[in-house]
PDB file of N, CA and C in Angstrom:
ATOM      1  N   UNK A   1     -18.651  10.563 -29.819  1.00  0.00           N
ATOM      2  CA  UNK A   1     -19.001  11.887 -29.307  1.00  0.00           C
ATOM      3  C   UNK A   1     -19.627  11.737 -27.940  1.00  0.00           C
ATOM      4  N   UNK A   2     -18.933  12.817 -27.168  1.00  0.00           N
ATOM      5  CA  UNK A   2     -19.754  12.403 -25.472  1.00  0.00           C
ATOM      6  C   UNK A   2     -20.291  14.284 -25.378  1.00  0.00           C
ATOM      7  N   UNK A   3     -21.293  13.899 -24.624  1.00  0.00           N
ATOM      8  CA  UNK A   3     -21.359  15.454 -23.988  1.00  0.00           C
ATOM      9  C   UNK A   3     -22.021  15.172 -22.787  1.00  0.00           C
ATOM     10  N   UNK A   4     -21.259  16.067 -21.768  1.00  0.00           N
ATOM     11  CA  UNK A   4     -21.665  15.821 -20.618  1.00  0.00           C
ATOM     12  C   UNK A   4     -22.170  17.397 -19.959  1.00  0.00           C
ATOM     13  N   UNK A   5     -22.555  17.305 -18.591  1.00  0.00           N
ATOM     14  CA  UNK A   5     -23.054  18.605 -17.904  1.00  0.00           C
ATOM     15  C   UNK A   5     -21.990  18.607 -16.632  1.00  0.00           C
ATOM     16  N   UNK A   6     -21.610  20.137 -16.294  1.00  0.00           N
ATOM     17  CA  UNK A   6     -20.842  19.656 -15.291  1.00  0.00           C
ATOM     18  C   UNK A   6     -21.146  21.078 -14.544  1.00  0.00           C
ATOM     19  N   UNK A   7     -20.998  20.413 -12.969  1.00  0.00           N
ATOM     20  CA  UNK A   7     -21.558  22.035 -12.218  1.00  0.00           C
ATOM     21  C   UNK A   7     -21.297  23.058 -12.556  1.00  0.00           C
ATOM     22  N   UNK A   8     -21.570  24.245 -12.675  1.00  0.00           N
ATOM     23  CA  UNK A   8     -21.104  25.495 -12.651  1.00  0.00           C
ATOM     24  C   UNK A   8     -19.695  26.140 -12.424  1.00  0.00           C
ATOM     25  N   UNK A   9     -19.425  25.707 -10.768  1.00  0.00           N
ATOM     26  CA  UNK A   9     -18.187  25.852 -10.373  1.00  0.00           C
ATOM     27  C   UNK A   9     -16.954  24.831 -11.376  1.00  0.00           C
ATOM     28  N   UNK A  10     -17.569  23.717 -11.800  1.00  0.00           N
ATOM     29  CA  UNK A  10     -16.320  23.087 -12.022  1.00  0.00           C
ATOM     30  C   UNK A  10     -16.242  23.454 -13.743  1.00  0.00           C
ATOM     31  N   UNK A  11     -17.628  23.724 -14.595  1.00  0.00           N
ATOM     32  CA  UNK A  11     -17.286  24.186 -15.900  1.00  0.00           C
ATOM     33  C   UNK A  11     -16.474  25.971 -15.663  1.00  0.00           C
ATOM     34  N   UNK A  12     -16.486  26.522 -15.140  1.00  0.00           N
ATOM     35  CA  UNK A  12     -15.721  28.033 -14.284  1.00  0.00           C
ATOM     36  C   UNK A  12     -14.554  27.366 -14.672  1.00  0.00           C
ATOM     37  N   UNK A  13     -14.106  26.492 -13.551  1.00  0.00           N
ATOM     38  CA  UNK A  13     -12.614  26.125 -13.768  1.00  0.00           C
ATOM     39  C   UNK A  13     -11.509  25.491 -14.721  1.00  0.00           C
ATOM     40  N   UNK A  14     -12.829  24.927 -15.206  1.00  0.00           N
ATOM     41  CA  UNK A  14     -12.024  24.067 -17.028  1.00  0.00           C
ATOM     42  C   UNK A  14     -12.159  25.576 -17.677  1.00  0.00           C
ATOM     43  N   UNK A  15     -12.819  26.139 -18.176  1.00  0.00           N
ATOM     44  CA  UNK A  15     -12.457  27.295 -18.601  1.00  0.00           C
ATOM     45  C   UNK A  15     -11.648  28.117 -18.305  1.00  0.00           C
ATOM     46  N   UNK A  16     -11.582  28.395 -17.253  1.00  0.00           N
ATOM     47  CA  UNK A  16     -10.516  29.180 -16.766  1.00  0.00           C
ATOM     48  C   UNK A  16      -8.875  28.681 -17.305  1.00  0.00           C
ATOM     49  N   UNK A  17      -9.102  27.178 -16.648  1.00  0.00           N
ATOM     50  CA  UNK A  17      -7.842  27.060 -16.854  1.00  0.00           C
ATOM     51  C   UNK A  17      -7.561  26.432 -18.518  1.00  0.00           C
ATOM     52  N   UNK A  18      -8.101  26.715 -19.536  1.00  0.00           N
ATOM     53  CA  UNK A  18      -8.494  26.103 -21.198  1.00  0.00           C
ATOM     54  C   UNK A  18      -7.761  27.743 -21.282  1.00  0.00           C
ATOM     55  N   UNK A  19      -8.424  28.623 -20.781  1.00  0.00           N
ATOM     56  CA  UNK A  19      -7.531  29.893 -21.475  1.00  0.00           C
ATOM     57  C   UNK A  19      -6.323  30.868 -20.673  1.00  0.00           C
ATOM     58  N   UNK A  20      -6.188  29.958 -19.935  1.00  0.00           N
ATOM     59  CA  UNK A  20      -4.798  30.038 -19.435  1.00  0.00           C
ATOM     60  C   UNK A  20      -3.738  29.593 -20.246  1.00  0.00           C
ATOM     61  N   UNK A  21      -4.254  28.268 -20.290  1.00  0.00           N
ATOM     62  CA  UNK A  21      -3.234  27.307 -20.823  1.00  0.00           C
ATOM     63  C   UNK A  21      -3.367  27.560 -22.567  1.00  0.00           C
ATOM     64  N   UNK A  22      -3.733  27.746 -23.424  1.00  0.00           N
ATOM     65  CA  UNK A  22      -3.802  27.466 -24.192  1.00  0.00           C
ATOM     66  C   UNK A  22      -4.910  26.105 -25.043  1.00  0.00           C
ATOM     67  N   UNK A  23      -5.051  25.211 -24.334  1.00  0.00           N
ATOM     68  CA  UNK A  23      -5.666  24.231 -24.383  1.00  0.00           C
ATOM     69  C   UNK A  23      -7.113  24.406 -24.314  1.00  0.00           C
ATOM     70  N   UNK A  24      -7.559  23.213 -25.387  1.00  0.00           N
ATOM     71  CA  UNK A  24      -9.328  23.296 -24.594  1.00  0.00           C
ATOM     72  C   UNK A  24      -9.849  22.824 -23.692  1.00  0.00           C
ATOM     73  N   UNK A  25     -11.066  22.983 -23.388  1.00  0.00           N
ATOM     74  CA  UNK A  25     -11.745  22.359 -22.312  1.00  0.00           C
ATOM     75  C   UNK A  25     -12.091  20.901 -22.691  1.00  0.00           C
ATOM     76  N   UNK A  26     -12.442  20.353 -24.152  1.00  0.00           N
ATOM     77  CA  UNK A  26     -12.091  19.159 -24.540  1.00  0.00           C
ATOM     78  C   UNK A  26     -10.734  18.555 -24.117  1.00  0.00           C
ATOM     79  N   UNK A  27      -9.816  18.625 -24.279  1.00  0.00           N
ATOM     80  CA  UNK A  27      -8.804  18.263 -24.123  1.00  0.00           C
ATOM     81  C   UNK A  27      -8.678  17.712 -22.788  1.00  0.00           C
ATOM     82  N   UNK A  28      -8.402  18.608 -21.506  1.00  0.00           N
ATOM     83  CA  UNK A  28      -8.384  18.445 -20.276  1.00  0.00           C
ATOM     84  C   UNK A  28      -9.676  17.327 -20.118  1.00  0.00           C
ATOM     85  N   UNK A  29     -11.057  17.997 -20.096  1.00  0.00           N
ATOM     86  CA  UNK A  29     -11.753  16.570 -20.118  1.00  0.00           C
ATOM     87  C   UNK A  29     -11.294  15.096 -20.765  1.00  0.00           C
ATOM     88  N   UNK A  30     -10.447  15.391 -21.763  1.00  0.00           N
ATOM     89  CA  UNK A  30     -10.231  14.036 -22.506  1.00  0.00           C
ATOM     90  C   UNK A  30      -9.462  13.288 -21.313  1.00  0.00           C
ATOM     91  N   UNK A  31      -8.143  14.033 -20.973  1.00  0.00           N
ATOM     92  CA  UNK A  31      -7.463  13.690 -20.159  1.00  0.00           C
ATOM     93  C   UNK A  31      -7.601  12.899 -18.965  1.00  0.00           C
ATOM     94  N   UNK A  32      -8.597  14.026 -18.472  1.00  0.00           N
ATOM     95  CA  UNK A  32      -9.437  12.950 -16.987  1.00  0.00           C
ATOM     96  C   UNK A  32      -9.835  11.861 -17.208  1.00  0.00           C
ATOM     97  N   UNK A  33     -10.164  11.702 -18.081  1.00  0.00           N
ATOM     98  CA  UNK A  33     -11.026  10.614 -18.514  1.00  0.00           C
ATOM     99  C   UNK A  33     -10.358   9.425 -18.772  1.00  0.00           C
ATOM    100  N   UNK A  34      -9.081   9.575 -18.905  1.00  0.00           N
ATOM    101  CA  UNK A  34      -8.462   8.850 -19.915  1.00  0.00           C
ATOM    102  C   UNK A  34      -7.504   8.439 -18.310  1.00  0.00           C
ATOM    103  N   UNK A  35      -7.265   9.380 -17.407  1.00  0.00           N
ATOM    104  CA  UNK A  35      -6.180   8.870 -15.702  1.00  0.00           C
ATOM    105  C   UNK A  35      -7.474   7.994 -15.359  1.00  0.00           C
ATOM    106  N   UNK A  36      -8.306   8.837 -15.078  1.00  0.00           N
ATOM    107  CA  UNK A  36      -9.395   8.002 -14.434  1.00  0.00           C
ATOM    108  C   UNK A  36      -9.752   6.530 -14.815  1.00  0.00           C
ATOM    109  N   UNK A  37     -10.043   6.279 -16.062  1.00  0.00           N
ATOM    110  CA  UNK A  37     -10.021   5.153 -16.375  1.00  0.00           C
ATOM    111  C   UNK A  37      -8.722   4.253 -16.304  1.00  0.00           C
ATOM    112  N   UNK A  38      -7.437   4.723 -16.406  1.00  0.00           N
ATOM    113  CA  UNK A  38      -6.044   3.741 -15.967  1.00  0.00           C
ATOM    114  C   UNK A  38      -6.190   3.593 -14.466  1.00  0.00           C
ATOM    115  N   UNK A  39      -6.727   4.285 -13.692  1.00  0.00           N
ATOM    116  CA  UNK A  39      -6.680   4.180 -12.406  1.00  0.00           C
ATOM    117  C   UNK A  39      -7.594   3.163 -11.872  1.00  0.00           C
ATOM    118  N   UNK A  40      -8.980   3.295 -12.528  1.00  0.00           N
ATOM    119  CA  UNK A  40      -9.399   2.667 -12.028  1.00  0.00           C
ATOM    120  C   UNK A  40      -9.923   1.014 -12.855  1.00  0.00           C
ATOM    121  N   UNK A  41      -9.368   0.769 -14.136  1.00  0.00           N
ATOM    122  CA  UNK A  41      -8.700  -0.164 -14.541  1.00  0.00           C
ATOM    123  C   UNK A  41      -8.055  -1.074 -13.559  1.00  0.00           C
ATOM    124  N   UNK A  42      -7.304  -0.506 -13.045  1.00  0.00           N
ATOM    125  CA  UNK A  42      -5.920  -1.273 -12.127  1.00  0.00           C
ATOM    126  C   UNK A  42      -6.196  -1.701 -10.596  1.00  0.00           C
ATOM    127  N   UNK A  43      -7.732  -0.849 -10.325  1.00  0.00           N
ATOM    128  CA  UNK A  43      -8.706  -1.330  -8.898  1.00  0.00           C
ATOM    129  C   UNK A  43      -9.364  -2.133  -9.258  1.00  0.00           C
ATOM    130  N   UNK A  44     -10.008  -2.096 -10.477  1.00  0.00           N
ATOM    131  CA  UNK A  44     -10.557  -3.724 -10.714  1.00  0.00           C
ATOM    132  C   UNK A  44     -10.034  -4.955 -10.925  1.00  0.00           C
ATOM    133  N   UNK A  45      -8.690  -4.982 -11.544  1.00  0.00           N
ATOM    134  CA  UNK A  45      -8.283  -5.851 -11.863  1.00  0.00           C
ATOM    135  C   UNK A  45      -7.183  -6.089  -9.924  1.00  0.00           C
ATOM    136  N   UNK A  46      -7.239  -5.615  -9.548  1.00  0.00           N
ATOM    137  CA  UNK A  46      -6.411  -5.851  -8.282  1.00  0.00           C
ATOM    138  C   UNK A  46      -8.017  -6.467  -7.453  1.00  0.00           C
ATOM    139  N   UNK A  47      -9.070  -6.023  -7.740  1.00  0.00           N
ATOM    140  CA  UNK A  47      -9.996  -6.678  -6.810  1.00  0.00           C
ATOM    141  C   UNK A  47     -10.236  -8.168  -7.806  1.00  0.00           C
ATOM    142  N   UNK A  48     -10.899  -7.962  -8.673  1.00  0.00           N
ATOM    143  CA  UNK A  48     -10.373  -9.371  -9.536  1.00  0.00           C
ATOM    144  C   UNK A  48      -9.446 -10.495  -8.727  1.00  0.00           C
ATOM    145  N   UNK A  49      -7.888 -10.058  -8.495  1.00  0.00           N
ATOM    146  CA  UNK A  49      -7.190 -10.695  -8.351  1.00  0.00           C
ATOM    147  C   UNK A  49      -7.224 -11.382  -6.676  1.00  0.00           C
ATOM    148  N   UNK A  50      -8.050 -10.343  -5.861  1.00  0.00           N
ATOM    149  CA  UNK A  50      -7.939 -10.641  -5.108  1.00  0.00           C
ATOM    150  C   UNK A  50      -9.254 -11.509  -4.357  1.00  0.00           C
ATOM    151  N   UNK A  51     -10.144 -11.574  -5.139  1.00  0.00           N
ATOM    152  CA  UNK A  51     -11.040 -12.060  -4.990  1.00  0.00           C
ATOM    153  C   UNK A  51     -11.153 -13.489  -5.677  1.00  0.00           C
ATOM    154  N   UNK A  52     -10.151 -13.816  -6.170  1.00  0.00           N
ATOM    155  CA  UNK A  52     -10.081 -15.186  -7.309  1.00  0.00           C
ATOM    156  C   UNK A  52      -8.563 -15.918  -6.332  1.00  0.00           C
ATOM    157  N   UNK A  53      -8.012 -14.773  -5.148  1.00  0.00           N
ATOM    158  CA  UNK A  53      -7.246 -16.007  -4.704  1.00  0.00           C
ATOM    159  C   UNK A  53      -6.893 -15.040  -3.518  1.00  0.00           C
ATOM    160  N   UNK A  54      -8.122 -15.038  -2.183  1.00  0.00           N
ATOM    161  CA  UNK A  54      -8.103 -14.368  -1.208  1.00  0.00           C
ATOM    162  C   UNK A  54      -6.972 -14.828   0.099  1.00  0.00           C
ATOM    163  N   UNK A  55      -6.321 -16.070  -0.334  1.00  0.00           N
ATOM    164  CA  UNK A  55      -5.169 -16.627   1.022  1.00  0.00           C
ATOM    165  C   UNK A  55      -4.329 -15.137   1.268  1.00  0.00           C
ATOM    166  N   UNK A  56      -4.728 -15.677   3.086  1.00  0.00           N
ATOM    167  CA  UNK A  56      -3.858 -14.182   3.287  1.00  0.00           C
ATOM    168  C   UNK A  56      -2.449 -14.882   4.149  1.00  0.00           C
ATOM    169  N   UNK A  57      -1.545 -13.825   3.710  1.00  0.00           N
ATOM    170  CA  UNK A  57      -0.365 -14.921   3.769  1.00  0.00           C
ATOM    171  C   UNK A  57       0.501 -13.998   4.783  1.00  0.00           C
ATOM    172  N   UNK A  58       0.815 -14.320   5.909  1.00  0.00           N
ATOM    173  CA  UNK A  58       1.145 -13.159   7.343  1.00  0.00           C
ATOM    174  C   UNK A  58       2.576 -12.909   6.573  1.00  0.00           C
ATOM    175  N   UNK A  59       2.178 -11.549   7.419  1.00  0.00           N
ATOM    176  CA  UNK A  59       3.646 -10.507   7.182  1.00  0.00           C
ATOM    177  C   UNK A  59       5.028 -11.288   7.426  1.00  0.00           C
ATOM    178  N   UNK A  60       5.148 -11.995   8.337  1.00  0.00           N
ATOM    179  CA  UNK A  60       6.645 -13.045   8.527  1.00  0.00           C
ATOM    180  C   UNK A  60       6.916 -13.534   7.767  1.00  0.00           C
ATOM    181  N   UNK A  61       5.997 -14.246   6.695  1.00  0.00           N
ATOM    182  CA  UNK A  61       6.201 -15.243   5.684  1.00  0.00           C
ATOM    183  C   UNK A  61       6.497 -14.191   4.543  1.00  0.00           C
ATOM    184  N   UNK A  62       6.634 -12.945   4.025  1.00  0.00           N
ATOM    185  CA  UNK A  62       6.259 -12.021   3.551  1.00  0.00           C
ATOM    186  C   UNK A  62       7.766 -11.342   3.555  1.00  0.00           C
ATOM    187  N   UNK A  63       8.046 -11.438   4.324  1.00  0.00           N
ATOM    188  CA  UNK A  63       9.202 -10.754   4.513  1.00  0.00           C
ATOM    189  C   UNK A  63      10.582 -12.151   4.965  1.00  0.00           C
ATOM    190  N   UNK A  64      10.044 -13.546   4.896  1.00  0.00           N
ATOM    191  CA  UNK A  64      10.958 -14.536   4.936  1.00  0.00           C
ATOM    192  C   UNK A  64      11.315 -14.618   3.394  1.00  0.00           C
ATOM    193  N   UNK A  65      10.091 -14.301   2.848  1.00  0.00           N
ATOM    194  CA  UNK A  65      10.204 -14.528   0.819  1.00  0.00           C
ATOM    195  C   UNK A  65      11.388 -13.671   0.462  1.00  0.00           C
ATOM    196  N   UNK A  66      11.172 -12.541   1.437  1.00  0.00           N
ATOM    197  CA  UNK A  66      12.499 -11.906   0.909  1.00  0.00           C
ATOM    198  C   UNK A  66      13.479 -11.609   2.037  1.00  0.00           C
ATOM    199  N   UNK A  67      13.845 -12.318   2.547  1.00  0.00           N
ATOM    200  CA  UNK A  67      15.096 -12.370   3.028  1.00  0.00           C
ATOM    201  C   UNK A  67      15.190 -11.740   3.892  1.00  0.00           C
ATOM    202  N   UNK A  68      14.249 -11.190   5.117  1.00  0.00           N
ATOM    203  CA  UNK A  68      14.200 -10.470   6.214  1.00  0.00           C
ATOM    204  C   UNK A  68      13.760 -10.924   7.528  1.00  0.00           C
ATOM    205  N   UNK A  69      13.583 -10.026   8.318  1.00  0.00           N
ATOM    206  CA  UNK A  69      12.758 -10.953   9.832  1.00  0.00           C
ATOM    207  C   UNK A  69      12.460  -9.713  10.405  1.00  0.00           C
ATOM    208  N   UNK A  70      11.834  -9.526  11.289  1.00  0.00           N
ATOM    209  CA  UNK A  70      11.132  -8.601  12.311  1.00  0.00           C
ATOM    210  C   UNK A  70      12.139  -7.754  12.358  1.00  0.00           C
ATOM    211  N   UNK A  71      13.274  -8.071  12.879  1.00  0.00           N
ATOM    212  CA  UNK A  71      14.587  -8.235  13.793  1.00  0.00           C
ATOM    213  C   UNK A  71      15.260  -7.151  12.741  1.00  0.00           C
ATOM    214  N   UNK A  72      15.324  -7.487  11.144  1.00  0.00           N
ATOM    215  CA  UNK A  72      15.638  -6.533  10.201  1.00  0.00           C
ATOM    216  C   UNK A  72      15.163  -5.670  10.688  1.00  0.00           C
ATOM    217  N   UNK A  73      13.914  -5.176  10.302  1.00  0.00           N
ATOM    218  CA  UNK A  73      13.333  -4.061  10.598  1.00  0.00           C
ATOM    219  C   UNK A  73      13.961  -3.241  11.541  1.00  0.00           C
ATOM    220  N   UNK A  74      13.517  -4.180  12.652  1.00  0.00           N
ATOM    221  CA  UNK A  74      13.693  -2.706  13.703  1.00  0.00           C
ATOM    222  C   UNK A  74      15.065  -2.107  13.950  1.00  0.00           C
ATOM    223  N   UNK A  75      15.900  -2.721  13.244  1.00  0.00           N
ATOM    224  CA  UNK A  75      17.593  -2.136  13.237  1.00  0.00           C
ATOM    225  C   UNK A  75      17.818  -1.301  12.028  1.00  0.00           C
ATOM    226  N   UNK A  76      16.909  -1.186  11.113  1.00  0.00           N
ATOM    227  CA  UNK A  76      17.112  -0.465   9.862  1.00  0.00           C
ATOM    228  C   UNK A  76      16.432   0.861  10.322  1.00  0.00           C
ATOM    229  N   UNK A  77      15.910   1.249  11.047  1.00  0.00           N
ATOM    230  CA  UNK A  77      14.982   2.239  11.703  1.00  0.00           C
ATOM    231  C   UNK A  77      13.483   2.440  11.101  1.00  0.00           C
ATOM    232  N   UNK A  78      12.753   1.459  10.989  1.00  0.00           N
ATOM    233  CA  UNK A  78      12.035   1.312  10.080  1.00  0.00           C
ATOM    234  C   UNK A  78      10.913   2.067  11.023  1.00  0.00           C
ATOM    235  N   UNK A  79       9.911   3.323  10.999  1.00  0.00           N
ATOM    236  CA  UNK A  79       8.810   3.364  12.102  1.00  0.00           C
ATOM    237  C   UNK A  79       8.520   2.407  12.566  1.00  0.00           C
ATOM    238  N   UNK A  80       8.701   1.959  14.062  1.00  0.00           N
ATOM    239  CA  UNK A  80       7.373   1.324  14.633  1.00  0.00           C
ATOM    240  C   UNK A  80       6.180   1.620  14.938  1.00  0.00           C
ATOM    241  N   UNK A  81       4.942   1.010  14.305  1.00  0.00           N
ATOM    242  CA  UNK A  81       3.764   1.412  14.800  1.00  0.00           C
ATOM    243  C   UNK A  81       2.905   0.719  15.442  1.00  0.00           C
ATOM    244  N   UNK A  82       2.256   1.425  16.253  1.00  0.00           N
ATOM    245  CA  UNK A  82       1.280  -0.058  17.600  1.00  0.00           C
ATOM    246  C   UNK A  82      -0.108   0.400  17.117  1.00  0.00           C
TER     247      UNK A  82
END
């Protein structure tokens, strides 16, 4: 069981939209809760990863892994940006 407090304006809008939709205001909270945590699941474990093996490996080599060169790019019309 959680219970939380939430501003004014933003308990307004879970309500609002709980009897629009059909749905409760539990529900939608469940929901957030539930992106939010996959989302930010997947920032920790990407900082994790990147912090356990920080070699930074230049864009040439990056794009030699797969079979390209600068030279690709700029004939595919890829934006250039400076």
């Amino acid at each position: 069981m959680l219970a939380l407090r939430l501003p004014p304006d933003i308990e307004k809008r879970l309500t609002e939209l709980a009897a629009k939709s059909g749905r409760t205001k539990s529900y939608y909270a469940r929901e957030a809760i539930v992106a939010y945590m996959e989302d930010f699941e997947l920032l920790v474990e990407a900082e994790r990863r990147l912090n356990n093996n920080p070699k930074f490996i230049p864009f040439d080599e990056v794009l030699a892994e797969i079979g390209l060169t600068q030279e690709d790019l700029k004939n595919h019309a890829v934006p250039h940006v400076e």
